[in-house]
Protein backbone atom coordinates (compact mmCIF):
# COMPACT_ATOMS: atom_id res chain seq x y z
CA UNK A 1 -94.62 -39.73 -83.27
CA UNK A 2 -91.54 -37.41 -83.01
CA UNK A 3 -88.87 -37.52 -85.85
CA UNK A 4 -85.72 -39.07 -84.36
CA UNK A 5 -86.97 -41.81 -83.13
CA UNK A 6 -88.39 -40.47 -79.81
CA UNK A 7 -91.70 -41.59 -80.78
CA UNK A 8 -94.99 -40.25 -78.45
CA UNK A 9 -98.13 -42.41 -79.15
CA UNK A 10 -102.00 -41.13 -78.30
CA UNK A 11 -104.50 -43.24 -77.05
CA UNK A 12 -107.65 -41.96 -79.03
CA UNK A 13 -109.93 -42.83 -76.39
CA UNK A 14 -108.10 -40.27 -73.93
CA UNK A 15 -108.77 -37.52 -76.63
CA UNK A 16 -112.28 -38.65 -77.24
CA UNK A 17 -113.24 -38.04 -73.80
CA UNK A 18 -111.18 -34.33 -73.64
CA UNK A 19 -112.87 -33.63 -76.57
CA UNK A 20 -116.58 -34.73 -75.74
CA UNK A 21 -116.33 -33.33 -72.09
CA UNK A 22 -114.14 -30.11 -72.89
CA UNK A 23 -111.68 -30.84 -69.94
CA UNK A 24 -107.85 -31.61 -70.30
CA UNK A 25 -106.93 -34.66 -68.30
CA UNK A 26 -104.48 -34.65 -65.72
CA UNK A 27 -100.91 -36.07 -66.18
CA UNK A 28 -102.12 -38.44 -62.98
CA UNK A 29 -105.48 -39.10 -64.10
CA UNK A 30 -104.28 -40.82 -66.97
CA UNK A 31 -100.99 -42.31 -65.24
CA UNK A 32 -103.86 -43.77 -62.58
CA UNK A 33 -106.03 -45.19 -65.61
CA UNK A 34 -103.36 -46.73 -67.21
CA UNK A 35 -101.83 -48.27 -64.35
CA UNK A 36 -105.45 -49.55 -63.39
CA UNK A 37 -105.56 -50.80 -67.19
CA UNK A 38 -102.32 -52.58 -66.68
CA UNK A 39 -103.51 -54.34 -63.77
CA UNK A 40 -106.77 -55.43 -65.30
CA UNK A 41 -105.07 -57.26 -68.16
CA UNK A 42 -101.92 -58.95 -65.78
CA UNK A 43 -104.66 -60.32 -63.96
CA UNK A 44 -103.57 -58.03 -60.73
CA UNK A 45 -105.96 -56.82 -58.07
CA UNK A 46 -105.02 -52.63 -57.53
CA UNK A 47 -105.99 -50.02 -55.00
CA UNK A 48 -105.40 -46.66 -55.40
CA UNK A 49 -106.38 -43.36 -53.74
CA UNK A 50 -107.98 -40.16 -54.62
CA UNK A 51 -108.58 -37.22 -52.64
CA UNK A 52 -112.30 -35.73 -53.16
CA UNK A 53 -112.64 -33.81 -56.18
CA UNK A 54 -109.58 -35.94 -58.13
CA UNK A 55 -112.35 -37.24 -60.33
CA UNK A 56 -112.55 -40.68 -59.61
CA UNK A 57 -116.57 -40.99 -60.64
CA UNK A 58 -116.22 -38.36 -63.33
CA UNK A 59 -113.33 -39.21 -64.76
CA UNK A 60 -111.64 -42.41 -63.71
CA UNK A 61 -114.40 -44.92 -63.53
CA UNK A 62 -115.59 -43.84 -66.65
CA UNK A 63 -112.48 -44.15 -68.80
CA UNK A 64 -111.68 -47.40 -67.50
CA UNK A 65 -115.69 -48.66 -68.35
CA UNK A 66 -114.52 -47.41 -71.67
CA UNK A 67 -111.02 -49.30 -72.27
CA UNK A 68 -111.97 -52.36 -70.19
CA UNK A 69 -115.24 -53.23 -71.76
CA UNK A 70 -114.06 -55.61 -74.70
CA UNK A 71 -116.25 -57.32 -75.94
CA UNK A 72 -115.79 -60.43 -73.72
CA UNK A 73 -115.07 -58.60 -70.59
CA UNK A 74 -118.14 -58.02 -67.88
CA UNK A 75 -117.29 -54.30 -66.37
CA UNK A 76 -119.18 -54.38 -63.07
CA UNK A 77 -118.67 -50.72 -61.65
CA UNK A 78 -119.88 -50.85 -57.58
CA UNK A 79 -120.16 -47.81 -55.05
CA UNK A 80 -121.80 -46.88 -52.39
CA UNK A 81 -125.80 -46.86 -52.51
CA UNK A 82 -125.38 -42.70 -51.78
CA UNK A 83 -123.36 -42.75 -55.17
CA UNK A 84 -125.48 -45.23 -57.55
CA UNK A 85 -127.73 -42.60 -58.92
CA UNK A 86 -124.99 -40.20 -59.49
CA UNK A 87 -122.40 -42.63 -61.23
CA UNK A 88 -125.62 -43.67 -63.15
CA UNK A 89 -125.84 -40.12 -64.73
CA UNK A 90 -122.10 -39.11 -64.84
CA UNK A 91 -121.54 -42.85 -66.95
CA UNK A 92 -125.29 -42.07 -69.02
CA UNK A 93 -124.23 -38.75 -69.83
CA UNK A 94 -120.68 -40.04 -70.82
CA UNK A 95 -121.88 -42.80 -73.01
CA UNK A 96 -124.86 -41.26 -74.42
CA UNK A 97 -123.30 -38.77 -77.68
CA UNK A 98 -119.91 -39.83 -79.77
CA UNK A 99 -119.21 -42.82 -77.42
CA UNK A 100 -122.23 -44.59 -77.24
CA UNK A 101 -122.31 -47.40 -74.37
CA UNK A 102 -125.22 -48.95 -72.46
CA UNK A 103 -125.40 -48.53 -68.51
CA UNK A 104 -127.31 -51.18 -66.55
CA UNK A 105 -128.06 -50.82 -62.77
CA UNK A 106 -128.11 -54.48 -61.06
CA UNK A 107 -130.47 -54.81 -58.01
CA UNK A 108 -130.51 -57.80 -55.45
CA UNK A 109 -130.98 -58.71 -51.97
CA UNK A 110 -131.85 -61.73 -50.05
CA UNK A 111 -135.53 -61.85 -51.04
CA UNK A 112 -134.88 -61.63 -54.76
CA UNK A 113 -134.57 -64.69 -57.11
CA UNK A 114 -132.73 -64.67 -59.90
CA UNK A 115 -134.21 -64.78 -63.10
CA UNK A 116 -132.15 -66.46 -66.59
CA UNK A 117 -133.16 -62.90 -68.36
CA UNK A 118 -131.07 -60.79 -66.05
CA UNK A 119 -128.00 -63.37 -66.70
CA UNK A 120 -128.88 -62.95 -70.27
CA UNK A 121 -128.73 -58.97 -69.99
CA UNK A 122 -125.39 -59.60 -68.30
CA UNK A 123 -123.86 -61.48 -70.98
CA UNK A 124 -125.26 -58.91 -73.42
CA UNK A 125 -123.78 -56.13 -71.35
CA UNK A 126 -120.14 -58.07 -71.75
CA UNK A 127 -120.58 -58.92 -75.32
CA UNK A 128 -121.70 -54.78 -76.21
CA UNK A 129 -119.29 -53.30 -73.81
CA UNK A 130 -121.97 -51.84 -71.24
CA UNK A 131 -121.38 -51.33 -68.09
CA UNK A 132 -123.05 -52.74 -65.10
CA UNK A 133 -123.55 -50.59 -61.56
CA UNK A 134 -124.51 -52.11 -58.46
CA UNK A 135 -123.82 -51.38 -54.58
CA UNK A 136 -121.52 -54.30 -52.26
CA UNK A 137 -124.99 -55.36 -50.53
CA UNK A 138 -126.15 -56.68 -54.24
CA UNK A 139 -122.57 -59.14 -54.68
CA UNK A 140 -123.04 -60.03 -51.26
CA UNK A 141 -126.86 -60.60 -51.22
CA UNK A 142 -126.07 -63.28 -54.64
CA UNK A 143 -123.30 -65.11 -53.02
CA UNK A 144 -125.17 -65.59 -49.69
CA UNK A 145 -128.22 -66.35 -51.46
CA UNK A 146 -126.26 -68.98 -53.75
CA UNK A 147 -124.83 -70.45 -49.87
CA UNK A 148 -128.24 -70.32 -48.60
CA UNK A 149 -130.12 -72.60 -51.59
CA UNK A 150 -127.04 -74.84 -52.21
CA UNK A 151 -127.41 -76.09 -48.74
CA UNK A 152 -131.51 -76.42 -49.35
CA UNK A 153 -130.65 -78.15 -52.48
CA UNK A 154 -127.83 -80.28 -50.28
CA UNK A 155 -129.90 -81.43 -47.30
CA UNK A 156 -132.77 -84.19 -48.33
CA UNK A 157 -134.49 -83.58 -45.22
CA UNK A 158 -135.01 -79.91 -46.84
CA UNK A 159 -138.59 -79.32 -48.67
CA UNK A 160 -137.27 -77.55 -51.97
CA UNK A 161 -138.95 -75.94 -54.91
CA UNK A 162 -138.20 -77.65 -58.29
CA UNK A 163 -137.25 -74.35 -59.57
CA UNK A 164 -134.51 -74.06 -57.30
CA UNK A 165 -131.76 -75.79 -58.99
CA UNK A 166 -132.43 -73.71 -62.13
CA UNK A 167 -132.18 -70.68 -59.91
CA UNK A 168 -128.69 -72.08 -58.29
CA UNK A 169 -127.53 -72.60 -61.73
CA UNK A 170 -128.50 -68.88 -62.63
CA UNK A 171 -126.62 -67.27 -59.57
CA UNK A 172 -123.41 -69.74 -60.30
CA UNK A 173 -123.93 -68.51 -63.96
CA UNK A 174 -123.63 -64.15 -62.71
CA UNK A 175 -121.03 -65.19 -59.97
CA UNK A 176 -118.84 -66.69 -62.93
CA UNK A 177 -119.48 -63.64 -64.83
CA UNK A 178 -118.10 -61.79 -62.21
CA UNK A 179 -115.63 -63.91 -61.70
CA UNK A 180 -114.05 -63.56 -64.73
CA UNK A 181 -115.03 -59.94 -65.72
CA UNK A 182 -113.50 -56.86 -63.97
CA UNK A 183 -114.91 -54.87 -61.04
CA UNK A 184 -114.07 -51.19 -60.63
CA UNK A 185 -115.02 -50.48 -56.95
CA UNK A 186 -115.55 -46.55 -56.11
């Protein structure tokens, strides 16, 4: 802080990334990532912005994976399926020296079935601050397929695996984990 009483506080983890990735931040960059921040924790849905090259993959969806992931917190980071492999070496390389966090890539469509070990790599993900990248197509394809075996499971008439409720219950158990974690949409 300043002496006077002006005090001007630092956010190490701003510093940490100048330092590992030997840029400067700019003043809106980290105005943006705060506001986003602020959002996050009042619970607030925010849309913001950014002309090409303002760093929103390199720079902004990277910090907030950093100061969202908690500890309790899901970060689910989606983008288009052009941009998947790239975020998933901009966040590796990010994550990978000083600040070390694990990057998972979540893949589903209609003819996949959910299985209780990805859940259980999602709930490690939230409880060791990872991050988790998917497209729209894969949080569409779960909800739809949740729709599509609820109303199996609903109709008596229906012929149903006796798996099926286990897999309902493990598609309810991601879509809460979504539900209550934060999505960062590039």
């Amino acid at each position: 802080g300043k002496p006077g009483g002006l005090g001007l506080t630092y956010d190490p983890r701003f510093l940490l990334f100048e330092f590992t990735h030997n840029i400067v931040l700019r003043k809106e960059q980290v105005i943006l990532i705060r506001e986003f921040v602020g959002a996050m924790r009042g619970g607030q849905p925010m849309v913001k912005q950014m002309l090409m090259g303002g760093g929103k993959t390199t720079v902004v969806g990277p910090m907030l994976a950093l100061m969202l992931g908690d500890g309790d917190t899901l970060v689910l980071q989606t983008m288009p399926p052009a941009l998947l492999e790239q975020s998933k070496a901009t966040l590796r390389a990010t994550f990978s020296s000083i600040v070390r966090k694990r990057v998972f890539t979540l893949s589903f469509d209609r003819g996949s079935e959910m299985r209780w070990e990805t859940v259980d790599k999602l709930l490690s993900a939230a409880r060791n601050r990872g991050v988790v990248l998917c497209t729209a197509s894969t949080i569409k394809s779960l909800q739809l397929k949740l729709l599509e075996k609820m109303d199996v499971l609903r109709d008596a008439r229906r012929k149903h695996h006796p798996d099926m409720e286990r897999d309902v219950r493990a598609i309810a158990e991601v879509l809460r984990l979504f539900q209550k974690g934060c999505l960062i949409m590039d």
